[in-house]
Protein backbone atom coordinates (compact mmCIF):
# COMPACT_ATOMS: atom_id res chain seq x y z
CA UNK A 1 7.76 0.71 -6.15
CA UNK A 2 3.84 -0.21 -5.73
CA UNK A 3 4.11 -2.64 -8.98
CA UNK A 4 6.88 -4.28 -6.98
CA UNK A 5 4.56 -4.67 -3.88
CA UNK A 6 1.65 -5.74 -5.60
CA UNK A 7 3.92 -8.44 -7.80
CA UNK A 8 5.18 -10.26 -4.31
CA UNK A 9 1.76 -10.63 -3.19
CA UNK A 10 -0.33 -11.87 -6.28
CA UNK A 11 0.81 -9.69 -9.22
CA UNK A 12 -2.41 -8.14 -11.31
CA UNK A 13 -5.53 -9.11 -9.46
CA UNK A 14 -3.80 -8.16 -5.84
CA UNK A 15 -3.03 -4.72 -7.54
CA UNK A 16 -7.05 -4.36 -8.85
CA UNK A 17 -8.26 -5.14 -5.25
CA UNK A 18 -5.81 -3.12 -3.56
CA UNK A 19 -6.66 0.28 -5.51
CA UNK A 20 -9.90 -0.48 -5.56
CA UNK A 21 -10.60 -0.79 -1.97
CA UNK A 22 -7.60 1.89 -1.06
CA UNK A 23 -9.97 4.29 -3.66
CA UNK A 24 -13.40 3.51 -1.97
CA UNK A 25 -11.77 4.04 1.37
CA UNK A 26 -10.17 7.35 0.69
CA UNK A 27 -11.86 9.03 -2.25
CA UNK A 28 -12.59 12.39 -1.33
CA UNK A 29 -10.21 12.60 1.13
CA UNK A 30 -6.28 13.56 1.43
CA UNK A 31 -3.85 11.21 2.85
CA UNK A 32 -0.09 11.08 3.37
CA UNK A 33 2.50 9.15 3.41
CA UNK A 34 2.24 7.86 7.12
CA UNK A 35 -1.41 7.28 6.34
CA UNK A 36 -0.65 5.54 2.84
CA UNK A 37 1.75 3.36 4.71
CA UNK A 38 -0.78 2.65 7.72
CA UNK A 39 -3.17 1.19 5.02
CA UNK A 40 -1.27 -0.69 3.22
CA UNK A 41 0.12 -2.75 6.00
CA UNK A 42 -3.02 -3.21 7.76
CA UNK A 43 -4.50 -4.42 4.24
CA UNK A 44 -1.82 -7.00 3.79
CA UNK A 45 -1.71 -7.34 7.57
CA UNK A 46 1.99 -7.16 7.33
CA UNK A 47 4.45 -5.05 8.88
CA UNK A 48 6.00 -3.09 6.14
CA UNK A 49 9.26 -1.08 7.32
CA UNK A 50 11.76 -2.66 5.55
CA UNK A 51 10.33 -2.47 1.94
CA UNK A 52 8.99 1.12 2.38
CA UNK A 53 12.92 1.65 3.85
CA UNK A 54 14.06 0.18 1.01
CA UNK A 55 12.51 3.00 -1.25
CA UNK A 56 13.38 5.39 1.51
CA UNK A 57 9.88 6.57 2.89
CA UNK A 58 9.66 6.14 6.11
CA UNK A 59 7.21 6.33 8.97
């Protein structure tokens, strides 16, 4: 599901930059799947529902 994400926006180096930041922003801390979903559209400042619906995990 994330590879699928990641290959609509830019493929490899997206990927790097997403984790990366997505890993300096929440190490040490626990997040769900609301949260998880909050980040990633406001890091691709997208709105998201439909592909996260898609895979059935909603908000």
């Amino acid at each position: 599901m994330l590879w699928k994400l990641f290959e609509d926006r830019g493929g490899i180096k997206v990927a790097e930059e997403f984790l990366k930041t997505y890993f300096h922003f929440y190490q040490y801390k626990e997040v769900d799947t609301k949260e998880f979903i909050r980040f990633t559209e406001y890091y691709f400042d997208e709105e998201l529902d439909s592909f996260f619906k898609k895979y059935n995990i909603f908000k």
